[in-house]
PDB file of N, CA and C in Angstrom:
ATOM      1  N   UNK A   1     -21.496 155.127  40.370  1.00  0.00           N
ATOM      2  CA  UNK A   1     -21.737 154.735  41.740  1.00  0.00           C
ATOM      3  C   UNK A   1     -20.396 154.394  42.399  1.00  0.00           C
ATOM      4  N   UNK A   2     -20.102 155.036  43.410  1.00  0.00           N
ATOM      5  CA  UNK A   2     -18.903 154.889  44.319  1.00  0.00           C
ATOM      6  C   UNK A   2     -19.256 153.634  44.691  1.00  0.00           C
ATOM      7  N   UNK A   3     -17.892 152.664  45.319  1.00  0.00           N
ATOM      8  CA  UNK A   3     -17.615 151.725  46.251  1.00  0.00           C
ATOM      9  C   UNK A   3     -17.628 151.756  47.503  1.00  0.00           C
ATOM     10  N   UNK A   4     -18.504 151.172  48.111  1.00  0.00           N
ATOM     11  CA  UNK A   4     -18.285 151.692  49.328  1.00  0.00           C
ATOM     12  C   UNK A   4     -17.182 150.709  50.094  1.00  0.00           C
ATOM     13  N   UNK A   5     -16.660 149.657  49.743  1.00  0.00           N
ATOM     14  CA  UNK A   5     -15.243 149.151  49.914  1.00  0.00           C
ATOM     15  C   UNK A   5     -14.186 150.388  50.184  1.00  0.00           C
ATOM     16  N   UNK A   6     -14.009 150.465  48.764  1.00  0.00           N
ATOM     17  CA  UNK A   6     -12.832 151.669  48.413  1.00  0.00           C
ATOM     18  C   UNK A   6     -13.231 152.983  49.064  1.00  0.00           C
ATOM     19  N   UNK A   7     -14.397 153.789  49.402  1.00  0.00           N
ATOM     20  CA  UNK A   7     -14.442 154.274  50.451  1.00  0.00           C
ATOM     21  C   UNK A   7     -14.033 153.832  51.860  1.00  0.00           C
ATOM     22  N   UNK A   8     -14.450 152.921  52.375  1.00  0.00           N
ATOM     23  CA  UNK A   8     -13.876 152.801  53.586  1.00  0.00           C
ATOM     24  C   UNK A   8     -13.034 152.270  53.793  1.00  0.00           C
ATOM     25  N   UNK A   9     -11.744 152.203  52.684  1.00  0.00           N
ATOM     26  CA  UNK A   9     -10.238 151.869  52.319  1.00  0.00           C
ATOM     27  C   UNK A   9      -9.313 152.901  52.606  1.00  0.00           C
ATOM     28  N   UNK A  10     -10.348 153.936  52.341  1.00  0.00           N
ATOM     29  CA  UNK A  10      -9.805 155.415  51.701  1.00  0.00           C
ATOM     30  C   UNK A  10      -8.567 155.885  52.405  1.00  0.00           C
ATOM     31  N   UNK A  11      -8.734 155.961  54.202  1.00  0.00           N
ATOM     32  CA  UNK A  11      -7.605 156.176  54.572  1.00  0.00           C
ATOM     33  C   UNK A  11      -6.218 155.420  54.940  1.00  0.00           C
ATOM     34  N   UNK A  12      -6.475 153.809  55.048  1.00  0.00           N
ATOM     35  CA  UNK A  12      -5.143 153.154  55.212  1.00  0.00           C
ATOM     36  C   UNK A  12      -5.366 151.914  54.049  1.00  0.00           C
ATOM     37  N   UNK A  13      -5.778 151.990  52.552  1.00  0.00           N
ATOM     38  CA  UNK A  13      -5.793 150.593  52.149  1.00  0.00           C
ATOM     39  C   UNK A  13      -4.881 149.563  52.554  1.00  0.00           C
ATOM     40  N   UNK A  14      -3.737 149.721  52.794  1.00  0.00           N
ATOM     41  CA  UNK A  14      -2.841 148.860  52.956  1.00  0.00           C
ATOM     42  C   UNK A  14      -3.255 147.919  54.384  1.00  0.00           C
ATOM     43  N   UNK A  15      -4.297 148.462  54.778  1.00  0.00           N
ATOM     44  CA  UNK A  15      -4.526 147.446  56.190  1.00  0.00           C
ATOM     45  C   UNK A  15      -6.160 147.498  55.927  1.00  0.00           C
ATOM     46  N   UNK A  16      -6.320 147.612  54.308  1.00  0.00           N
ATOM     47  CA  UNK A  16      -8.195 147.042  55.017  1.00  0.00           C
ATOM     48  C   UNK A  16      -8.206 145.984  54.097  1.00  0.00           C
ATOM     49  N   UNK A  17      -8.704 144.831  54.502  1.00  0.00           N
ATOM     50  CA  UNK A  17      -8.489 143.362  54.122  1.00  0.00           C
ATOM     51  C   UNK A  17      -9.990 143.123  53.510  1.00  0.00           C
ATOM     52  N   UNK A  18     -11.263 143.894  53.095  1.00  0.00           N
ATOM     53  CA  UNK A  18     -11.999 143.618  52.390  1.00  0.00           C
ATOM     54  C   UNK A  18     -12.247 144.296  51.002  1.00  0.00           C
ATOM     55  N   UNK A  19     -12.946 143.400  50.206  1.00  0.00           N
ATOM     56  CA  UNK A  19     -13.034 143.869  49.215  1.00  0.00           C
ATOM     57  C   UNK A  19     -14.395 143.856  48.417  1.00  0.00           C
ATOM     58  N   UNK A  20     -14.822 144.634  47.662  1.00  0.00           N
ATOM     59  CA  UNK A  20     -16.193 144.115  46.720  1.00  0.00           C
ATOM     60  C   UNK A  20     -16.082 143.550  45.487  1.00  0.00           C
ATOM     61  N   UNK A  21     -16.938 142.476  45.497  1.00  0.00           N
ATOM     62  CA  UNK A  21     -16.756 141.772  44.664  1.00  0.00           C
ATOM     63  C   UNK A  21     -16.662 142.176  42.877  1.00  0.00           C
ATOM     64  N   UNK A  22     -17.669 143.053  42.429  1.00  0.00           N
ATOM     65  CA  UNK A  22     -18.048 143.676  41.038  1.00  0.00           C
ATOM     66  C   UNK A  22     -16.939 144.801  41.431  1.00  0.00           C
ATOM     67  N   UNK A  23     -15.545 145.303  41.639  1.00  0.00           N
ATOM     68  CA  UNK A  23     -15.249 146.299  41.762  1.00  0.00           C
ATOM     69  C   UNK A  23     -13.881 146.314  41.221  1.00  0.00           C
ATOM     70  N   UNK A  24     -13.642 147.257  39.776  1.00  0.00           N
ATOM     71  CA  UNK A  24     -12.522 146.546  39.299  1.00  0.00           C
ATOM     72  C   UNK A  24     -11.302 146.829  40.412  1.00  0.00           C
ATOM     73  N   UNK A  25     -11.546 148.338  40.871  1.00  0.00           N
ATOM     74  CA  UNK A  25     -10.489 148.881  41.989  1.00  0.00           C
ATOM     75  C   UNK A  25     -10.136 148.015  42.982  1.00  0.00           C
ATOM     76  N   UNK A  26     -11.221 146.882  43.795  1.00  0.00           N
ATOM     77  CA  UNK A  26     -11.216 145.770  44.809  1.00  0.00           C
ATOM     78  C   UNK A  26     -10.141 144.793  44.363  1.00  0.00           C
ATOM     79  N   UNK A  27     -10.348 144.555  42.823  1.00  0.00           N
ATOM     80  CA  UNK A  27     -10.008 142.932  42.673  1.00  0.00           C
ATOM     81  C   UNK A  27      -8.349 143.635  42.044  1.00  0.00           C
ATOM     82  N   UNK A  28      -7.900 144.478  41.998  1.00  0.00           N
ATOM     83  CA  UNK A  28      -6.750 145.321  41.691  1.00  0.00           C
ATOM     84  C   UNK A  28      -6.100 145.493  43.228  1.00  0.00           C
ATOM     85  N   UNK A  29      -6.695 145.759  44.204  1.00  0.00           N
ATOM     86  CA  UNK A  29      -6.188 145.970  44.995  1.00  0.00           C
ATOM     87  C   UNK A  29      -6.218 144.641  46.249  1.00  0.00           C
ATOM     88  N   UNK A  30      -6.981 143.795  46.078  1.00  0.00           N
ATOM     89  CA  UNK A  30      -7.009 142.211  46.847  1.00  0.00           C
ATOM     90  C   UNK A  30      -5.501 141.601  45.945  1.00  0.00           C
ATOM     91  N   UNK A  31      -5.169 141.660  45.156  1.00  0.00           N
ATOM     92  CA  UNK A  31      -4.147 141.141  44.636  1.00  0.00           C
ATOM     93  C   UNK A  31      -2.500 142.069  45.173  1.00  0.00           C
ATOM     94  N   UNK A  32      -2.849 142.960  45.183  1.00  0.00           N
ATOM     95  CA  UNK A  32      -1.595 143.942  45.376  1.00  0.00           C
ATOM     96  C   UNK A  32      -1.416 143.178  46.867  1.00  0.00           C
ATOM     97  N   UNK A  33      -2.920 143.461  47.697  1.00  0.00           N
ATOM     98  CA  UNK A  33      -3.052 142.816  49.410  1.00  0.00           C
ATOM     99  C   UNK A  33      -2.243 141.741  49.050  1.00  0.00           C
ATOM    100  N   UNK A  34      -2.460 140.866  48.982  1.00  0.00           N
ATOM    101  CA  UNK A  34      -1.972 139.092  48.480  1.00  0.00           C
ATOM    102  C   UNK A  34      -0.329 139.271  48.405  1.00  0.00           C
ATOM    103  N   UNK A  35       0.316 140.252  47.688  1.00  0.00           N
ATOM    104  CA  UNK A  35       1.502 140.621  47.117  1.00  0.00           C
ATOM    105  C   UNK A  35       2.170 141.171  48.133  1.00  0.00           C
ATOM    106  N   UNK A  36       1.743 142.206  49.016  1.00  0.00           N
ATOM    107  CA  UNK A  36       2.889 143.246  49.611  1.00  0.00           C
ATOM    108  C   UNK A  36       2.579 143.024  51.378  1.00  0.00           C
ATOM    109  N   UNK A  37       1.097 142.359  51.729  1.00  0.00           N
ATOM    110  CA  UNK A  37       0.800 142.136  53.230  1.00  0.00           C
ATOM    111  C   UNK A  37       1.071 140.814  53.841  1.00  0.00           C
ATOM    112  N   UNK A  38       0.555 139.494  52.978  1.00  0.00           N
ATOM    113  CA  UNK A  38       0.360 138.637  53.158  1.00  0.00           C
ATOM    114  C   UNK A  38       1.833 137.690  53.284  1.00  0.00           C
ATOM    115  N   UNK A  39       2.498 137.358  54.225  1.00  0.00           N
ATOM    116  CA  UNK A  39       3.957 136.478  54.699  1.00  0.00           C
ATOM    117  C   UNK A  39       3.654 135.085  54.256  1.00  0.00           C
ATOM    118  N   UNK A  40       3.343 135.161  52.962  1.00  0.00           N
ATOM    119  CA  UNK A  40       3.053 133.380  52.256  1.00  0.00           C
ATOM    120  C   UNK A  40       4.866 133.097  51.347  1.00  0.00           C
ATOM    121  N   UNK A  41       4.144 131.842  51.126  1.00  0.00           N
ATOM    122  CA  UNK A  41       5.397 131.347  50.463  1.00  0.00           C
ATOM    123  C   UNK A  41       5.482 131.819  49.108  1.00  0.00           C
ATOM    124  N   UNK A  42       6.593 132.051  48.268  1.00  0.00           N
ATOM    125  CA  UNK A  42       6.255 132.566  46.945  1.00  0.00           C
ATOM    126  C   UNK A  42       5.502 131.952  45.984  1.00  0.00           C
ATOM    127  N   UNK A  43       5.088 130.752  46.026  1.00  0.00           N
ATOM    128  CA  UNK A  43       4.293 129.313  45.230  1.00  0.00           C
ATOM    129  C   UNK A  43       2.918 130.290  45.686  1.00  0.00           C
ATOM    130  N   UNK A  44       2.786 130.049  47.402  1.00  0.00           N
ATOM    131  CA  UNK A  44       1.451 130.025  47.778  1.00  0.00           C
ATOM    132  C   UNK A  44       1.186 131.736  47.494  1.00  0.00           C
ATOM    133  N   UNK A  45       1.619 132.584  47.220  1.00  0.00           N
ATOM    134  CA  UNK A  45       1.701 133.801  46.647  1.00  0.00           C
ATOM    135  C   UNK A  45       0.570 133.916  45.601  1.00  0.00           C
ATOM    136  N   UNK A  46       1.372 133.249  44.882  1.00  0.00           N
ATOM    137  CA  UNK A  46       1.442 132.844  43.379  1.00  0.00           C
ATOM    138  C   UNK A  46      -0.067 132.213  42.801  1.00  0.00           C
ATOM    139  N   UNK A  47       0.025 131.200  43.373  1.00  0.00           N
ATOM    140  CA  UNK A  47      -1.549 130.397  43.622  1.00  0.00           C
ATOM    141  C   UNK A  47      -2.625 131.275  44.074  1.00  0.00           C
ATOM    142  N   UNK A  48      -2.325 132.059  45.335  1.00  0.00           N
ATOM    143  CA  UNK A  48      -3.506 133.037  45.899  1.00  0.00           C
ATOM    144  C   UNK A  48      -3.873 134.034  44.501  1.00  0.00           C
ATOM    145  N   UNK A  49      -2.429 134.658  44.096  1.00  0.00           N
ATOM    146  CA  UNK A  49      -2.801 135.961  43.285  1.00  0.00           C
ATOM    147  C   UNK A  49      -4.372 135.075  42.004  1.00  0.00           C
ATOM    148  N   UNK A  50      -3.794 134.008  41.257  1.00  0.00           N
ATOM    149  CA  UNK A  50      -4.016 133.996  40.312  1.00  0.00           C
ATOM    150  C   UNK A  50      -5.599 133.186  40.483  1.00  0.00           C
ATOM    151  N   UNK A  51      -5.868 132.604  42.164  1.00  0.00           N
ATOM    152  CA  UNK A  51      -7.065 132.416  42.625  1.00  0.00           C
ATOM    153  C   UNK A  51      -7.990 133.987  42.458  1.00  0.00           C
ATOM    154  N   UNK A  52      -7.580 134.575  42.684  1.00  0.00           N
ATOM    155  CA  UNK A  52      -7.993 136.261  43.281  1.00  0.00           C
ATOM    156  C   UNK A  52      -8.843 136.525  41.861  1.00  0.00           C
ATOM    157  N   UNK A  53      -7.453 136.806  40.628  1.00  0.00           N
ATOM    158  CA  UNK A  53      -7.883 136.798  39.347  1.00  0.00           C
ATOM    159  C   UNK A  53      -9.064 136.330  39.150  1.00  0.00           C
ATOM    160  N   UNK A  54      -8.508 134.680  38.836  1.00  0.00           N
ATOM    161  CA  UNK A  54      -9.761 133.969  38.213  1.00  0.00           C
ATOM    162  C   UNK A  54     -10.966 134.612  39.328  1.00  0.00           C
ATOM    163  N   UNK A  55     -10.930 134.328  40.168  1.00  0.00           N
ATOM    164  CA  UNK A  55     -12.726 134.945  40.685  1.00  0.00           C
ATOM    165  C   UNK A  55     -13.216 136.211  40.160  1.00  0.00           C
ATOM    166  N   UNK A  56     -12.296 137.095  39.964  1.00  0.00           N
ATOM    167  CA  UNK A  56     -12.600 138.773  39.503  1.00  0.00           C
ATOM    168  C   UNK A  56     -13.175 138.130  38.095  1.00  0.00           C
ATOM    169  N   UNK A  57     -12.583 137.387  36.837  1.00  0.00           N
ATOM    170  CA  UNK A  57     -12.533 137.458  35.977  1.00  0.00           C
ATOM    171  C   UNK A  57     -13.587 136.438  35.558  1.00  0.00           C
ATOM    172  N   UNK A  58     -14.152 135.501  36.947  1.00  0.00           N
ATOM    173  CA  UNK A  58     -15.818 134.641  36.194  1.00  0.00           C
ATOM    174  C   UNK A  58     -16.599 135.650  36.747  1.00  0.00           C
ATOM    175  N   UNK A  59     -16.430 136.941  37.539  1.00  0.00           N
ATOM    176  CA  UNK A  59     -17.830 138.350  37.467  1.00  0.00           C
ATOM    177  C   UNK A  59     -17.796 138.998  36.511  1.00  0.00           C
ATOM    178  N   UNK A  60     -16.694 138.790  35.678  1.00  0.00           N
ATOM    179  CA  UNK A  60     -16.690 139.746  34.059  1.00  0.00           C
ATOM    180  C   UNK A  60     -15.989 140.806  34.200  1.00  0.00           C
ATOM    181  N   UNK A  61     -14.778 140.926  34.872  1.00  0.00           N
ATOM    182  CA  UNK A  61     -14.121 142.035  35.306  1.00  0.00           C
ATOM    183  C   UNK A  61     -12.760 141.678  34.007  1.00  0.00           C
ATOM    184  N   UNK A  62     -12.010 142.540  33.511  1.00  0.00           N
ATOM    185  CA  UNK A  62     -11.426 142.505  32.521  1.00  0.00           C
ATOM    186  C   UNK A  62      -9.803 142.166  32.863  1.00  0.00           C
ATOM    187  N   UNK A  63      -9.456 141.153  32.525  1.00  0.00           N
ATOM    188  CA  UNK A  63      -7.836 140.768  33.103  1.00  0.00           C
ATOM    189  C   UNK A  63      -6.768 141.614  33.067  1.00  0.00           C
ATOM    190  N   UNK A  64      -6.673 142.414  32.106  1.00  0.00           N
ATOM    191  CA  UNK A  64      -5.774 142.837  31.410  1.00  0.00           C
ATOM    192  C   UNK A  64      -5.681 144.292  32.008  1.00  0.00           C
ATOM    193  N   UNK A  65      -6.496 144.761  32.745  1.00  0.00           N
ATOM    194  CA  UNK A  65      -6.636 146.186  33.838  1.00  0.00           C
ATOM    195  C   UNK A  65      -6.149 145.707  34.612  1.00  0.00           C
ATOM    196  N   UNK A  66      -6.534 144.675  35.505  1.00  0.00           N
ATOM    197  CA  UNK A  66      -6.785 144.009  36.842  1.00  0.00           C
ATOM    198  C   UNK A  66      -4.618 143.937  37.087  1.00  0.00           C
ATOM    199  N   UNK A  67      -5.025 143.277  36.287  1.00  0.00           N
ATOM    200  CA  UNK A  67      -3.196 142.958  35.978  1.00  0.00           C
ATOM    201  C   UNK A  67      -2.307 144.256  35.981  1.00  0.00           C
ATOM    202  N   UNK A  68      -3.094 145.168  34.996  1.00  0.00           N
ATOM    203  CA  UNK A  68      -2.109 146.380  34.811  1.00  0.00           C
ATOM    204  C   UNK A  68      -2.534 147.352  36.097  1.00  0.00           C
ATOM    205  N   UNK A  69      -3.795 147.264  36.759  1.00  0.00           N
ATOM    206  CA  UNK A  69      -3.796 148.130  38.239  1.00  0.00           C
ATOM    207  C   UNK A  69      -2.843 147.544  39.340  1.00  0.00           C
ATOM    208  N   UNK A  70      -3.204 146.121  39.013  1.00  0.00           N
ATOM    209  CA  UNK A  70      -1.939 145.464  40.167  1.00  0.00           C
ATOM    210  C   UNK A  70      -0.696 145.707  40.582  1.00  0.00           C
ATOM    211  N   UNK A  71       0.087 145.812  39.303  1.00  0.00           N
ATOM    212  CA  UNK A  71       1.291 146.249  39.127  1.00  0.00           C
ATOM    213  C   UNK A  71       1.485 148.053  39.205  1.00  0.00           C
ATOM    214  N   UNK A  72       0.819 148.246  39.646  1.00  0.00           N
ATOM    215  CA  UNK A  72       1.274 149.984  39.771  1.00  0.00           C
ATOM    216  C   UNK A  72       1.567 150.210  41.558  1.00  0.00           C
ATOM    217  N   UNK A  73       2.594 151.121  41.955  1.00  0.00           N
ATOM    218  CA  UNK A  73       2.839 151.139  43.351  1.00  0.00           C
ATOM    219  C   UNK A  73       1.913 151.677  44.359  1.00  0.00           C
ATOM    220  N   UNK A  74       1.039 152.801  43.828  1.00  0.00           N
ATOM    221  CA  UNK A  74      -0.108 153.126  44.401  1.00  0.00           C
ATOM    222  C   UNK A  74      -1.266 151.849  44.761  1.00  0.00           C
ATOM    223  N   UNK A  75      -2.052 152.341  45.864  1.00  0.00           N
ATOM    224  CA  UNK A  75      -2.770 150.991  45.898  1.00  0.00           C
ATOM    225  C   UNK A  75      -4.125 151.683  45.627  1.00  0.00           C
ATOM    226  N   UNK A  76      -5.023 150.802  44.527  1.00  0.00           N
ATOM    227  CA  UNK A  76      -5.963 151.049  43.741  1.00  0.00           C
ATOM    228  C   UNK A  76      -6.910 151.404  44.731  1.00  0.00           C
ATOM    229  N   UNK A  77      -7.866 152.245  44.699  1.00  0.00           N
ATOM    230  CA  UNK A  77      -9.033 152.877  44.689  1.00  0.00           C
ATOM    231  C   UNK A  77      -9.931 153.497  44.078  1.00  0.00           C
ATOM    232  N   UNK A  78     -11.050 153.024  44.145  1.00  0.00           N
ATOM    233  CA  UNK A  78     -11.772 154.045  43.148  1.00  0.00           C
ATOM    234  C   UNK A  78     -12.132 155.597  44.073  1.00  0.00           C
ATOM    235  N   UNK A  79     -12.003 156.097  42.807  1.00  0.00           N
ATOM    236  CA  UNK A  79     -11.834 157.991  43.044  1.00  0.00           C
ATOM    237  C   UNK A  79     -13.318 158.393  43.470  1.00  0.00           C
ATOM    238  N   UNK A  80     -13.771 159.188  44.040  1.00  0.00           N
ATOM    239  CA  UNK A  80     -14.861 159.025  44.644  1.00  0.00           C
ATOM    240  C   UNK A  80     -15.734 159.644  43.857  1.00  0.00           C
ATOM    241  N   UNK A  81     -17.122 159.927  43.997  1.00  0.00           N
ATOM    242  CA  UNK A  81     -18.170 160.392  42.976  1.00  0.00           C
ATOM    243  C   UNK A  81     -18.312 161.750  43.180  1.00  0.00           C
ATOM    244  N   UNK A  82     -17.848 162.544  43.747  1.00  0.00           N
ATOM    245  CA  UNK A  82     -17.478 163.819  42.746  1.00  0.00           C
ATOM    246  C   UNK A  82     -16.563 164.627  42.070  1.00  0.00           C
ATOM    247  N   UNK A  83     -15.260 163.454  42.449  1.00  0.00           N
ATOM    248  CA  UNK A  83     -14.264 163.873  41.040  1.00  0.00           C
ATOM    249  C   UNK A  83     -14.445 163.681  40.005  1.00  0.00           C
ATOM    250  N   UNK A  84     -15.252 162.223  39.590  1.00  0.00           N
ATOM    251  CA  UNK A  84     -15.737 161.668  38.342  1.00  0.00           C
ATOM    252  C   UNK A  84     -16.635 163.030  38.119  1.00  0.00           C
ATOM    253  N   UNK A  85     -16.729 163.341  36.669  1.00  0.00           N
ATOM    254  CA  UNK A  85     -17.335 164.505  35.752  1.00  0.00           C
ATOM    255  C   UNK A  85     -18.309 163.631  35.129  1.00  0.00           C
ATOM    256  N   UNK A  86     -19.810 163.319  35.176  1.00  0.00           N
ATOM    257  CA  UNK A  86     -20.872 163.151  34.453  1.00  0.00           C
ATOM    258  C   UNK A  86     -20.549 162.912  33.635  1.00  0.00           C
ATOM    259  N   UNK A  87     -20.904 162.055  32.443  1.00  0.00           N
ATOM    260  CA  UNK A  87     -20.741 161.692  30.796  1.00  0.00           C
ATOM    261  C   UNK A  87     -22.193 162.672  30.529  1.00  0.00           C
ATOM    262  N   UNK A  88     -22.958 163.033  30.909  1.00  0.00           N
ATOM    263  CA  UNK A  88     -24.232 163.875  30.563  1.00  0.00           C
ATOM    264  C   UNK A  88     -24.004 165.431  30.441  1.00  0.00           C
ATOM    265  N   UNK A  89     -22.984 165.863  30.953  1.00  0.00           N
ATOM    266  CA  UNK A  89     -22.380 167.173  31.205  1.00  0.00           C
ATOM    267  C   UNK A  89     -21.683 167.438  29.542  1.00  0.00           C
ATOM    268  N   UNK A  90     -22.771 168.454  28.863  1.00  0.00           N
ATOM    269  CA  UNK A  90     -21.921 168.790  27.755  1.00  0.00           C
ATOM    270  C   UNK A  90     -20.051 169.134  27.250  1.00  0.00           C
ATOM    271  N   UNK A  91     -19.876 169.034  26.460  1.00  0.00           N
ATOM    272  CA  UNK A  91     -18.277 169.412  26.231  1.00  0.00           C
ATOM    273  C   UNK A  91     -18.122 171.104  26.377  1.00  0.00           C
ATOM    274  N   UNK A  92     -17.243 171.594  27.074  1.00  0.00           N
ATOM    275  CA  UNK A  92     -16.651 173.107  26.983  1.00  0.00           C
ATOM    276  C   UNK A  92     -17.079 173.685  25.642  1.00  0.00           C
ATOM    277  N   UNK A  93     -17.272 174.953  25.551  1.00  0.00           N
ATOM    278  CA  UNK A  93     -17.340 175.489  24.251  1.00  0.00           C
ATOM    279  C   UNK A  93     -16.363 176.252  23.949  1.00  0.00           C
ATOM    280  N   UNK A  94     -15.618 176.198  22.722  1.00  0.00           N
ATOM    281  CA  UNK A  94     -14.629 176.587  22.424  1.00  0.00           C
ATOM    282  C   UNK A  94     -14.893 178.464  22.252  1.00  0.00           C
ATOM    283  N   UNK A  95     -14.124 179.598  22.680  1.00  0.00           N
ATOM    284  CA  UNK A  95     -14.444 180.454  22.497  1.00  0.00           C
ATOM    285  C   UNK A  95     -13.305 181.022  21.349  1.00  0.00           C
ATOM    286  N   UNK A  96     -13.495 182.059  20.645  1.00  0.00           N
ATOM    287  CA  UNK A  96     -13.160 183.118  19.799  1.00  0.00           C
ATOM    288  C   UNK A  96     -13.656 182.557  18.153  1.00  0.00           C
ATOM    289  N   UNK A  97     -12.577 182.752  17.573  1.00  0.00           N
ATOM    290  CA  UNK A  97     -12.810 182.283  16.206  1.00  0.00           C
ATOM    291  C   UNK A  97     -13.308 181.520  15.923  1.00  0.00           C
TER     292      UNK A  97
END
């Protein structure tokens, strides 16, 4: 199931200031927001990012992505639902020998 956040991010994330809550791409990219938009002090930076976290991380969202999507220069989105390939869609079959 697509986001419909990260859909309607799609063309300027860097200026859309909402996010969904269950969405690991949201809580990856509310932190990057926090980091590269927001004219805070580096403390109050600091405090926001790791507020951001902890909320992603009491919905059960996994730190250790969240952290490693954060830090990448692209700004996170989820890819939309028909690039994702089905897990129900058998594997290729190998042809010749």
């Amino acid at each position: 199931m697509t986001c419909m956040t990260c859909t309607a991010a799609r063309d300027a994330p860097q200026f859309h200031p909402f996010f969904a809550d269950y969405c690991l791409h949201c809580a990856a990219r509310r932190i990057q927001y926090i980091q590269r938009r927001l004219n805070l002090a580096p403390d109050d930076k600091r405090n926001r990012c790791r507020a951001a976290l902890a909320d992603a991380m009491e919905l059960g969202l996994p730190e250790q992505e969240i952290r490693a999507m954060a830090k990448l220069p692209e700004w996170q989105l989820q890819q939309p639902a028909m690039d994702a390939q089905p897990a129900s869609l058998p594997a290729p079959r190998k042809r010749g020998r």
